[in-house]
PDB file of N, CA and C in Angstrom:
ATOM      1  N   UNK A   1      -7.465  -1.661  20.370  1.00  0.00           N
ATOM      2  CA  UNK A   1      -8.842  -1.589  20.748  1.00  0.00           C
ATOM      3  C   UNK A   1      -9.320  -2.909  21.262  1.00  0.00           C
ATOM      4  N   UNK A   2     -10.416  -2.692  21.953  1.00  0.00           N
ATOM      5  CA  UNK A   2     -10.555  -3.970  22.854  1.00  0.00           C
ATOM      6  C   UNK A   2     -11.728  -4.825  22.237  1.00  0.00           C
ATOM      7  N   UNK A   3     -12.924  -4.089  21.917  1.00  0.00           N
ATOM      8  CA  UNK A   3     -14.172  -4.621  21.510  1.00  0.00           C
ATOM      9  C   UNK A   3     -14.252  -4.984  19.751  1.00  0.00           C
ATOM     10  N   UNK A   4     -13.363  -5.066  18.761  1.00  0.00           N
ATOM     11  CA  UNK A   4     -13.258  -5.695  17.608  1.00  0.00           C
ATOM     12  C   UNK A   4     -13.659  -6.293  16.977  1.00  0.00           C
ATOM     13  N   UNK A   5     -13.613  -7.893  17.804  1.00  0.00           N
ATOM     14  CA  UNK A   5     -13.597  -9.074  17.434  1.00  0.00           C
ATOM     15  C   UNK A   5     -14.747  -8.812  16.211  1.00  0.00           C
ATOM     16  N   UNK A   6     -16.072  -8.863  16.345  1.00  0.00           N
ATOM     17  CA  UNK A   6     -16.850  -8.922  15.844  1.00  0.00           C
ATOM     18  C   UNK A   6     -17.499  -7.997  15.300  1.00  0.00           C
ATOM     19  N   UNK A   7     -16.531  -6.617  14.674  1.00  0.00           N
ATOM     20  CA  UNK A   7     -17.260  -5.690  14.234  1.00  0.00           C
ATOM     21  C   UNK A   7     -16.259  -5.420  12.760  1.00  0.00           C
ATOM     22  N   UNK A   8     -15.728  -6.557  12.491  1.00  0.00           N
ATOM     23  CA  UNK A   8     -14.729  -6.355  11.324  1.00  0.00           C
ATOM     24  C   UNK A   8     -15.747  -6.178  10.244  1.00  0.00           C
ATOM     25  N   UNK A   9     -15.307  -5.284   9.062  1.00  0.00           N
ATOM     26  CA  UNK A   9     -16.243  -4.131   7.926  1.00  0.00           C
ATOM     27  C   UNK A   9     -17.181  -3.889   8.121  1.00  0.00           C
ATOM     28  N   UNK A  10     -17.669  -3.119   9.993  1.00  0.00           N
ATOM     29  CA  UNK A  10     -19.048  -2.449   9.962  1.00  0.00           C
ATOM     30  C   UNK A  10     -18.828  -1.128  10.325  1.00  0.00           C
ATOM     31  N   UNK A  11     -18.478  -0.357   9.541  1.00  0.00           N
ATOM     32  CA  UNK A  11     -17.882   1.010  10.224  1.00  0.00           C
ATOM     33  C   UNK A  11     -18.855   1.682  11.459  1.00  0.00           C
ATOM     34  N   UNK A  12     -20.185   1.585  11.185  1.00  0.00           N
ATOM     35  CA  UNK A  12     -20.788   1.815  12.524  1.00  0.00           C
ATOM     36  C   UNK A  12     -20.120   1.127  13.991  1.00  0.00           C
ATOM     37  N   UNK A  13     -19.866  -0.196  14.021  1.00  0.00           N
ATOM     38  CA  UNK A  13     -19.686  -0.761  14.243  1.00  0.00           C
ATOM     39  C   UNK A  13     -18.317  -0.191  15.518  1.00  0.00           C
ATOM     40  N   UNK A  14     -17.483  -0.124  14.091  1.00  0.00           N
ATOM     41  CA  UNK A  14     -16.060   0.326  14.384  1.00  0.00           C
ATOM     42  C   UNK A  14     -16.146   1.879  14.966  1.00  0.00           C
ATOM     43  N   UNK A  15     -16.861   2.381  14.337  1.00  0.00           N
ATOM     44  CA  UNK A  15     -16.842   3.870  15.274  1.00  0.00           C
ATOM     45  C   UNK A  15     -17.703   3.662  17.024  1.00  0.00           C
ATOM     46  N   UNK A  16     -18.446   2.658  17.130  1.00  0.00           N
ATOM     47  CA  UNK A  16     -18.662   2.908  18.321  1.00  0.00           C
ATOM     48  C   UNK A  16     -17.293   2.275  19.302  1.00  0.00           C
ATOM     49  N   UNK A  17     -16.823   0.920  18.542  1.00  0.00           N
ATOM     50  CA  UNK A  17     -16.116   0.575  19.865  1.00  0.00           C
ATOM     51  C   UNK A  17     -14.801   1.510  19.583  1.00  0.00           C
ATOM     52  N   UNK A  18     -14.422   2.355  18.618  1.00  0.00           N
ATOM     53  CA  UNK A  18     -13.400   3.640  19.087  1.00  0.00           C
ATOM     54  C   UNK A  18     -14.238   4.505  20.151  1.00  0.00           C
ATOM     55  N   UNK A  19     -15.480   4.689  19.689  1.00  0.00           N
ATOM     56  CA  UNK A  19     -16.215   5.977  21.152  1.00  0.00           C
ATOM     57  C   UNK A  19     -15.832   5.444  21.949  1.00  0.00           C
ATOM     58  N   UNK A  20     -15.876   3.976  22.697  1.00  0.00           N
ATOM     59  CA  UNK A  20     -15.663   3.614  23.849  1.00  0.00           C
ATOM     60  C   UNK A  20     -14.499   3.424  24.434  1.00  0.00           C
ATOM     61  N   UNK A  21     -13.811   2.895  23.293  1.00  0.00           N
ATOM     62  CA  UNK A  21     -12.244   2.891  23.443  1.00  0.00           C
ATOM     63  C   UNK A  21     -11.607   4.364  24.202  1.00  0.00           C
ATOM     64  N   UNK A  22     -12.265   4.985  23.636  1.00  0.00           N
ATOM     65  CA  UNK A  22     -11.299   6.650  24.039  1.00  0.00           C
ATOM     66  C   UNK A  22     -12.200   7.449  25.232  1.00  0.00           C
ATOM     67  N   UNK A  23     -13.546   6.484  25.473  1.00  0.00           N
ATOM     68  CA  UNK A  23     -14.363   7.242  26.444  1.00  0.00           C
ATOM     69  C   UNK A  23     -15.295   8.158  26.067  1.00  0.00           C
ATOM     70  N   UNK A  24     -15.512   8.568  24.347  1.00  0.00           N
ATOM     71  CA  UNK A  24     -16.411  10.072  23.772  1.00  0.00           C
ATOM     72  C   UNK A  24     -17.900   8.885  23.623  1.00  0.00           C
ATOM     73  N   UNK A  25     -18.193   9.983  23.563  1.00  0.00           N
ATOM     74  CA  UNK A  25     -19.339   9.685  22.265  1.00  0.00           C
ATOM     75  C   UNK A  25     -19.456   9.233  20.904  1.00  0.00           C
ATOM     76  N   UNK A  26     -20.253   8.438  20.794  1.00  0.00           N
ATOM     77  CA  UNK A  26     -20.322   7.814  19.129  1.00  0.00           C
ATOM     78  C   UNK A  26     -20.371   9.195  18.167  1.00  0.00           C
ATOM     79  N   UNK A  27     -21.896  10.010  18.562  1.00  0.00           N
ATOM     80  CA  UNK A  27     -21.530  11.312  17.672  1.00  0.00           C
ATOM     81  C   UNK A  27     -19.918  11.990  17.233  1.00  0.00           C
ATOM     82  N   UNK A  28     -19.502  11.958  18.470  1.00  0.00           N
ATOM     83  CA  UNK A  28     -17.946  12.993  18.501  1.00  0.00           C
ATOM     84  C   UNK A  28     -16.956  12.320  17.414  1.00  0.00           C
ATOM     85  N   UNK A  29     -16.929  10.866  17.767  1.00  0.00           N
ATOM     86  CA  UNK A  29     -16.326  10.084  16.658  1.00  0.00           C
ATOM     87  C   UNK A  29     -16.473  10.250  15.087  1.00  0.00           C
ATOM     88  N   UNK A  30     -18.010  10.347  14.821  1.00  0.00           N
ATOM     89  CA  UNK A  30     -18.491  10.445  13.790  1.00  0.00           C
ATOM     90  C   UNK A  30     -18.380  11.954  13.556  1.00  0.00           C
ATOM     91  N   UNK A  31     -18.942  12.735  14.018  1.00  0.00           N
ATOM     92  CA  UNK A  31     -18.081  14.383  13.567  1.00  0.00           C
ATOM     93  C   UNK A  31     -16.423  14.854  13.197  1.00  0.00           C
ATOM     94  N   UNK A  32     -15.694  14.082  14.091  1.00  0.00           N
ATOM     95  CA  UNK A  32     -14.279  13.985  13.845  1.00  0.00           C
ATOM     96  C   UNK A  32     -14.167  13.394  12.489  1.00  0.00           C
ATOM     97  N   UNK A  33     -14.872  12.023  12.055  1.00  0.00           N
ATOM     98  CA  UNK A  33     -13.917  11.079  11.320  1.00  0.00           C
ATOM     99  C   UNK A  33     -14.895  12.269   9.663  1.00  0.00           C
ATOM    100  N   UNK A  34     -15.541  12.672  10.229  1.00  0.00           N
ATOM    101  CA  UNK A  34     -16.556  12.940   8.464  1.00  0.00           C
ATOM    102  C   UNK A  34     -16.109  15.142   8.796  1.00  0.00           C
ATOM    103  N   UNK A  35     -15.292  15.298   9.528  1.00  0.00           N
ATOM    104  CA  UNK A  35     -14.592  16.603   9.758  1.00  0.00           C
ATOM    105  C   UNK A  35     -15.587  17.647   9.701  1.00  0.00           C
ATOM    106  N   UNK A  36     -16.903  17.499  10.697  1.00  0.00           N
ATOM    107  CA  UNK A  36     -17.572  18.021  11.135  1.00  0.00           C
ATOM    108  C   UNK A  36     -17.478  18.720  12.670  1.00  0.00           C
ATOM    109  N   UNK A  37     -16.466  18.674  12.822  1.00  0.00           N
ATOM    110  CA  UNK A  37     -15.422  18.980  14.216  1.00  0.00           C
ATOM    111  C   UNK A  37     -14.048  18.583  14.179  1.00  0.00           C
ATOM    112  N   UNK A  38     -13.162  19.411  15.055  1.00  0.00           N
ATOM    113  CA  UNK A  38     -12.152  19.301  15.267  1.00  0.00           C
ATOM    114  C   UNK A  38     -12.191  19.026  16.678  1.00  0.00           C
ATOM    115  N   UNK A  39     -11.441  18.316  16.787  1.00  0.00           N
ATOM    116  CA  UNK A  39     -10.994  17.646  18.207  1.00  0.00           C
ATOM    117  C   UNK A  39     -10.795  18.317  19.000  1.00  0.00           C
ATOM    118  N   UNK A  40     -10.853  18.418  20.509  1.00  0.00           N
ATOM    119  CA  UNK A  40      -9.999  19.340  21.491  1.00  0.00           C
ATOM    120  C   UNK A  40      -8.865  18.520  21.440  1.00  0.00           C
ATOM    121  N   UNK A  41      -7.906  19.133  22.336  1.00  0.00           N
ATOM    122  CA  UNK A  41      -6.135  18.022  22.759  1.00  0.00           C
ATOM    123  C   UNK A  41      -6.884  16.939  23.197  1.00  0.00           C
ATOM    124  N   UNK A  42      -7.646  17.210  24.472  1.00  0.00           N
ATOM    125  CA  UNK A  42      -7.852  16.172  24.854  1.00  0.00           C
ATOM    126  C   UNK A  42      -8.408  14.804  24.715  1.00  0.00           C
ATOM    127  N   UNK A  43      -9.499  15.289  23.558  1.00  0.00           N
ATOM    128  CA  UNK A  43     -10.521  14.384  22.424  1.00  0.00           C
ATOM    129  C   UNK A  43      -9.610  13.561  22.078  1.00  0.00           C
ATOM    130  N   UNK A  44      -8.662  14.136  21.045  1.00  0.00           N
ATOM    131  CA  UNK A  44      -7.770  13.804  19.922  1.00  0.00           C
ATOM    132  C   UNK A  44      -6.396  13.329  21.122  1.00  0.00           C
ATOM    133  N   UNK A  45      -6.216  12.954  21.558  1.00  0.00           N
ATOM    134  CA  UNK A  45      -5.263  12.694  22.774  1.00  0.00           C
ATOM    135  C   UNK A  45      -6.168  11.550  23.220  1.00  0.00           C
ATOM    136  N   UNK A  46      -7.448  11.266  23.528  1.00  0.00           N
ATOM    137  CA  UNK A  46      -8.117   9.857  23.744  1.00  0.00           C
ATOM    138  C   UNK A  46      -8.118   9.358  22.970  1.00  0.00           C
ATOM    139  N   UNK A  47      -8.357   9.875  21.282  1.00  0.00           N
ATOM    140  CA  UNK A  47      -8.312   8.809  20.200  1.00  0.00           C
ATOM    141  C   UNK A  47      -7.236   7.926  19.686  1.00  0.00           C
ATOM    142  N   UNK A  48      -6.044   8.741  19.982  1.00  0.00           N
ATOM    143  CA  UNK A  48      -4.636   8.542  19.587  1.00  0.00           C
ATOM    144  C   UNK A  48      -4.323   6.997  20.445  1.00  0.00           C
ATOM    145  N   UNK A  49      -4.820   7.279  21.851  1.00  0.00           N
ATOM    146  CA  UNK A  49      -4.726   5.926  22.647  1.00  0.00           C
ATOM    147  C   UNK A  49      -5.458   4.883  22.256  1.00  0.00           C
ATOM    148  N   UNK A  50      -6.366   5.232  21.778  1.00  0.00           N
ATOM    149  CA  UNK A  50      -7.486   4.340  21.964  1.00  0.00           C
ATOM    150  C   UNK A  50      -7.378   3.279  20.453  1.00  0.00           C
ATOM    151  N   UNK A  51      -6.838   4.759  19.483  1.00  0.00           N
ATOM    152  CA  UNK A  51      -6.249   3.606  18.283  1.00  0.00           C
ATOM    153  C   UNK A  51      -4.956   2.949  18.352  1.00  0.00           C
ATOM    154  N   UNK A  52      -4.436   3.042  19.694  1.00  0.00           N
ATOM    155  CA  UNK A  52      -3.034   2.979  19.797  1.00  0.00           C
ATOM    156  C   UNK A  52      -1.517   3.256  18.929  1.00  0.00           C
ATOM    157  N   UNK A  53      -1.724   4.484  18.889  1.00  0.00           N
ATOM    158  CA  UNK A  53      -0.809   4.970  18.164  1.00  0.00           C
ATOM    159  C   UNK A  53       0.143   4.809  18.682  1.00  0.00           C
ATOM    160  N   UNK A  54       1.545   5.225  18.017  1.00  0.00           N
ATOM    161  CA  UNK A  54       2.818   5.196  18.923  1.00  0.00           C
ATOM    162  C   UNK A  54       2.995   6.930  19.090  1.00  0.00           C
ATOM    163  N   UNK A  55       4.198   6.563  19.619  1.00  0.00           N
ATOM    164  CA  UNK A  55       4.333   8.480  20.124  1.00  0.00           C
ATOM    165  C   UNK A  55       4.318   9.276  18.847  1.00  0.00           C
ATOM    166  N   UNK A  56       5.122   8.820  18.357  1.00  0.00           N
ATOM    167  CA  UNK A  56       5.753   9.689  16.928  1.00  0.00           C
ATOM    168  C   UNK A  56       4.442   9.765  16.563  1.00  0.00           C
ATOM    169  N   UNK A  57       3.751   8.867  16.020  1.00  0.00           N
ATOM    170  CA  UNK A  57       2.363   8.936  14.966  1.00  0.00           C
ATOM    171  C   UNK A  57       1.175  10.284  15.954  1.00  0.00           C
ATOM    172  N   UNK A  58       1.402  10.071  17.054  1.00  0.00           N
ATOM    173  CA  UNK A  58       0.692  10.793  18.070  1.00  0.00           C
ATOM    174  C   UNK A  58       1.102  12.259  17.764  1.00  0.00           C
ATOM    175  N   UNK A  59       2.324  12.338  17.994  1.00  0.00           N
ATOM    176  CA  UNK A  59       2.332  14.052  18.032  1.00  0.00           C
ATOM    177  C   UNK A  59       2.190  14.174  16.269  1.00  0.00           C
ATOM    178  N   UNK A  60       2.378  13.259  15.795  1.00  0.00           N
ATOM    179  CA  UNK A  60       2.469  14.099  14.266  1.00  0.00           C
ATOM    180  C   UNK A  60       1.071  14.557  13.863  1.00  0.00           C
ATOM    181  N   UNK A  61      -0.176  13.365  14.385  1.00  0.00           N
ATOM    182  CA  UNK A  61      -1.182  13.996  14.950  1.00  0.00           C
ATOM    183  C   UNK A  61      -1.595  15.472  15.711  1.00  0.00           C
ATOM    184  N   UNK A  62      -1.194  15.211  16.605  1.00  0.00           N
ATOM    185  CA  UNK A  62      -1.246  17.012  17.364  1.00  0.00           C
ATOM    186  C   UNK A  62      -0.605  17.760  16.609  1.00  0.00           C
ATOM    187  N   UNK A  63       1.201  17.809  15.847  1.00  0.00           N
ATOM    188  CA  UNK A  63       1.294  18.636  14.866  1.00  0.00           C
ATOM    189  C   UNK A  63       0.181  19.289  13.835  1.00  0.00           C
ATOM    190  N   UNK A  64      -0.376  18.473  13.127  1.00  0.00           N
ATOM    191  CA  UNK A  64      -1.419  18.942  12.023  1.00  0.00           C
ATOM    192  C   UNK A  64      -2.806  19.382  12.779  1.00  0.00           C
ATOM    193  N   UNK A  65      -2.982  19.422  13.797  1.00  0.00           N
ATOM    194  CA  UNK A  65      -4.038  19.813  14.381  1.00  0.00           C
ATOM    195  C   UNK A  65      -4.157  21.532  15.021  1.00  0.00           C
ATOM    196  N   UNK A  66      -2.886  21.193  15.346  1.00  0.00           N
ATOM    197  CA  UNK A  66      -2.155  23.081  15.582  1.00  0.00           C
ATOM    198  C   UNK A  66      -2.782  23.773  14.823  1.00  0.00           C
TER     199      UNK A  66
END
């Protein structure tokens, strides 16, 4: 993630620069992370990048989402 530096233990904080990181919305973030939604592929396919996952961690992701 790119925008960090200065948002170390503010989870607000941290959920916006993931929204931006992956391109969503702050809401979408916050519905995902408190499982008030499920991701589309594609959602959950921006987040995966955006937290930079590796492949493996990625599909094991999309696995449990199936």
């Amino acid at each position: 993630m790119r925008a960090f530096g200065h948002c170390v233990l503010r989870p607000a904080c941290l959920g916006a620069a993931l929204a931006q990181g992956a391109g969503v919305g702050q809401p979408t973030v916050s519905k995902v992370e408190n499982g008030r939604m499920v991701p589309s592929s594609d959602v959950l396919e921006r987040l995966a990048r955006a937290l930079l996952l590796n492949e493996a961690t990625s599909r094991e992701v999309r696995d449990l989402s199936a």
